[in-house]
C-alpha atoms as a PDB file:
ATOM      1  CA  UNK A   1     -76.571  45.657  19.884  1.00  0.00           C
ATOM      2  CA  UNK A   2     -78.095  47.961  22.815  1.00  0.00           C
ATOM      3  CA  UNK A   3     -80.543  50.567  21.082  1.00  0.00           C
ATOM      4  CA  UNK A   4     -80.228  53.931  23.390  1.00  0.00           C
ATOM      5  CA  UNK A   5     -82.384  56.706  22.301  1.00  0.00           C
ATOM      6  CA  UNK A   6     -83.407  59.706  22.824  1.00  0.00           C
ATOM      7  CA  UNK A   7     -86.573  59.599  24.661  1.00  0.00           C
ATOM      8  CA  UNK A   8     -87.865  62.348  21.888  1.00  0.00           C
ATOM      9  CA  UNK A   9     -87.227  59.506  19.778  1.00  0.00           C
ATOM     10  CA  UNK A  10     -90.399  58.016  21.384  1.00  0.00           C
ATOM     11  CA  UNK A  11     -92.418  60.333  19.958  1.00  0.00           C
ATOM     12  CA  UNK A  12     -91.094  60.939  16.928  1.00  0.00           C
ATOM     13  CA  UNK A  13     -89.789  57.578  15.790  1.00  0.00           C
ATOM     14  CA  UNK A  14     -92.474  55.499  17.311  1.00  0.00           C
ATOM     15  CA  UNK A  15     -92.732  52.669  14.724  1.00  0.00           C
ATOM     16  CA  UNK A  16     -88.773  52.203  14.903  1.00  0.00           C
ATOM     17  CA  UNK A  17     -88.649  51.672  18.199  1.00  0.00           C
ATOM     18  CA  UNK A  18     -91.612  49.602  18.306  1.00  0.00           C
ATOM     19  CA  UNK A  19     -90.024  47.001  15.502  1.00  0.00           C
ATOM     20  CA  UNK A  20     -86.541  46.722  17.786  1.00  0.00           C
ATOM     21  CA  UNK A  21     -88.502  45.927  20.994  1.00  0.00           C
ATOM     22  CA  UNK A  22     -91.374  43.526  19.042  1.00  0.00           C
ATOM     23  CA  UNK A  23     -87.982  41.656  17.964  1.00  0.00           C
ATOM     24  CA  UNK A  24     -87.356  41.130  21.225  1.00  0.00           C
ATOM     25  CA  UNK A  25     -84.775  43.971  22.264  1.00  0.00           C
ATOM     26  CA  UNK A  26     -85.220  46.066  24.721  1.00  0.00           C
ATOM     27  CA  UNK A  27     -84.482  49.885  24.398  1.00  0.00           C
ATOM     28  CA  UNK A  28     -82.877  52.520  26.524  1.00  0.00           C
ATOM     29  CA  UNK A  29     -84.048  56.019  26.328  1.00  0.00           C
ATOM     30  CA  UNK A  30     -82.607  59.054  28.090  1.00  0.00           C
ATOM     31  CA  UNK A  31     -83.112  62.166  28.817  1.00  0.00           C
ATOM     32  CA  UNK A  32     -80.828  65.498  28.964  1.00  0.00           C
ATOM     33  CA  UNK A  33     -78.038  62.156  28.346  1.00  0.00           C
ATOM     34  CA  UNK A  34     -78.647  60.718  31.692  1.00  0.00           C
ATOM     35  CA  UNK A  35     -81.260  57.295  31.432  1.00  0.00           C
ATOM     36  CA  UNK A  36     -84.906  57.892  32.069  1.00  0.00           C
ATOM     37  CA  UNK A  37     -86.285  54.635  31.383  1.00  0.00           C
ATOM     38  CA  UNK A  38     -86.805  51.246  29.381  1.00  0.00           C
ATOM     39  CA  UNK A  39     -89.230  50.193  26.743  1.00  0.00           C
ATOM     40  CA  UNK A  40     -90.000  46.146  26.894  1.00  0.00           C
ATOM     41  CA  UNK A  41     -92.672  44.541  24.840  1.00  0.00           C
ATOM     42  CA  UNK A  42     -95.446  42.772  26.920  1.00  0.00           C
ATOM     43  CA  UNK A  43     -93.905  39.396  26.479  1.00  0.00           C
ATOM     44  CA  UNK A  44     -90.647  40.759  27.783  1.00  0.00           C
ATOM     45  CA  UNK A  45     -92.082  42.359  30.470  1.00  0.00           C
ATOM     46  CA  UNK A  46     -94.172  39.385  31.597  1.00  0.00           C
ATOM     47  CA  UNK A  47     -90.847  36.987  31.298  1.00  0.00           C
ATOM     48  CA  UNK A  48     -89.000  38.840  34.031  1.00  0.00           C
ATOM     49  CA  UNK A  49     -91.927  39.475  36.523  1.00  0.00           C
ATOM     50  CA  UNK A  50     -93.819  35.938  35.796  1.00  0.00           C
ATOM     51  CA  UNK A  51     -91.047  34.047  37.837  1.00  0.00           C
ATOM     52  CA  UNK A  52     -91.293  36.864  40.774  1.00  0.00           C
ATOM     53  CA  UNK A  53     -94.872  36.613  41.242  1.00  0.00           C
ATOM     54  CA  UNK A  54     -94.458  32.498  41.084  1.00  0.00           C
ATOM     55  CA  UNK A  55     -91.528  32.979  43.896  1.00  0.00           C
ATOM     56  CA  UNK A  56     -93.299  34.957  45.598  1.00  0.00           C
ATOM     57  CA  UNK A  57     -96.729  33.010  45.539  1.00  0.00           C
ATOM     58  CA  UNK A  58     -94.563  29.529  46.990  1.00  0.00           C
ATOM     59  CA  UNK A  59     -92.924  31.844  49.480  1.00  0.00           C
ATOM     60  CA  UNK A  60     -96.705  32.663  50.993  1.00  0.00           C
ATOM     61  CA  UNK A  61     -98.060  28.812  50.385  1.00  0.00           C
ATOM     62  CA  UNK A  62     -94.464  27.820  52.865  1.00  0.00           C
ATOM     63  CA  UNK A  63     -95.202  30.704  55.057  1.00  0.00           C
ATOM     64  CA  UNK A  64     -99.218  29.916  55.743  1.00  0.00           C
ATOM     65  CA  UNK A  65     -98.240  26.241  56.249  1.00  0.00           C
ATOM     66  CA  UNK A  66     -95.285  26.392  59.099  1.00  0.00           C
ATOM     67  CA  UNK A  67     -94.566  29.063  62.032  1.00  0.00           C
ATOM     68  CA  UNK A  68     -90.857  28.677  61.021  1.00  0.00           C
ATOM     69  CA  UNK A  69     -89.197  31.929  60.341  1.00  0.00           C
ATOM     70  CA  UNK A  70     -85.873  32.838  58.526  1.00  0.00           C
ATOM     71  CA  UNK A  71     -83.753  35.819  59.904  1.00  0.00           C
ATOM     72  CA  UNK A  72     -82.651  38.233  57.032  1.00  0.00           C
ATOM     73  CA  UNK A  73     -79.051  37.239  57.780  1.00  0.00           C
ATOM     74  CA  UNK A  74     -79.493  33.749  56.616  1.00  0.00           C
ATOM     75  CA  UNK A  75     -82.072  34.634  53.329  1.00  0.00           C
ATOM     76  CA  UNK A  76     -79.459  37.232  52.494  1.00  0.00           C
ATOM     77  CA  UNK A  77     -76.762  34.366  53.058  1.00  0.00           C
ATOM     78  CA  UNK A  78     -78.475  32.241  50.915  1.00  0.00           C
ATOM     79  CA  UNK A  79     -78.824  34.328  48.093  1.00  0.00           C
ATOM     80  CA  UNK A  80     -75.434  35.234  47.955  1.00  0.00           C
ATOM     81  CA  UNK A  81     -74.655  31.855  47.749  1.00  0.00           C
ATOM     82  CA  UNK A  82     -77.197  31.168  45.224  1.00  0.00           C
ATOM     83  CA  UNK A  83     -76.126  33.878  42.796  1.00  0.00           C
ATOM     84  CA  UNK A  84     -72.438  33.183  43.230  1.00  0.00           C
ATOM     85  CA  UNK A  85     -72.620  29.552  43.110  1.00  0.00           C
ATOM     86  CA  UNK A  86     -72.039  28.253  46.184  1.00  0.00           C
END
């Protein structure tokens, strides 16, 4: 289930929120209702950016080795196709 909170609840709940995210969840906390921001645990965290900094690192290994350039209209192609399967 998605935990929203309070972001108050940060403060004054501290151990409760840090038992749902150490189980792996993360949670949502607003502010005035409206979302302010999201509380990951490190291993979370590190999951979602590990695989960007990896892209990323190949992306300037291809780059160094060939003059070769891409224009933004066929990356952007690509990725469309990539996230929809094509």
């Amino acid at each position: 289930m998605i935990q929203i909170r309070p972001v108050s609840d940060l403060r004054n709940k501290f151990p409760e929120i840090e038992s749902i995210v150490n189980n792996g969840s993360p949670v949502y906390l607003t502010k005035n209702g409206y979302g302010a921001m999201v509380v990951l645990s490190l291993e979370e965290y590190a999951s979602l950016t590990d695989s960007v900094e990896m892209k990323l690192d190949e992306a300037d290994r291809q780059a160094a080795a060939t003059n070769a350039r891409l224009s933004h209209e066929t990356v952007f192609s690509r990725a469309r196709n990539a996230v929809h399967g094509k």
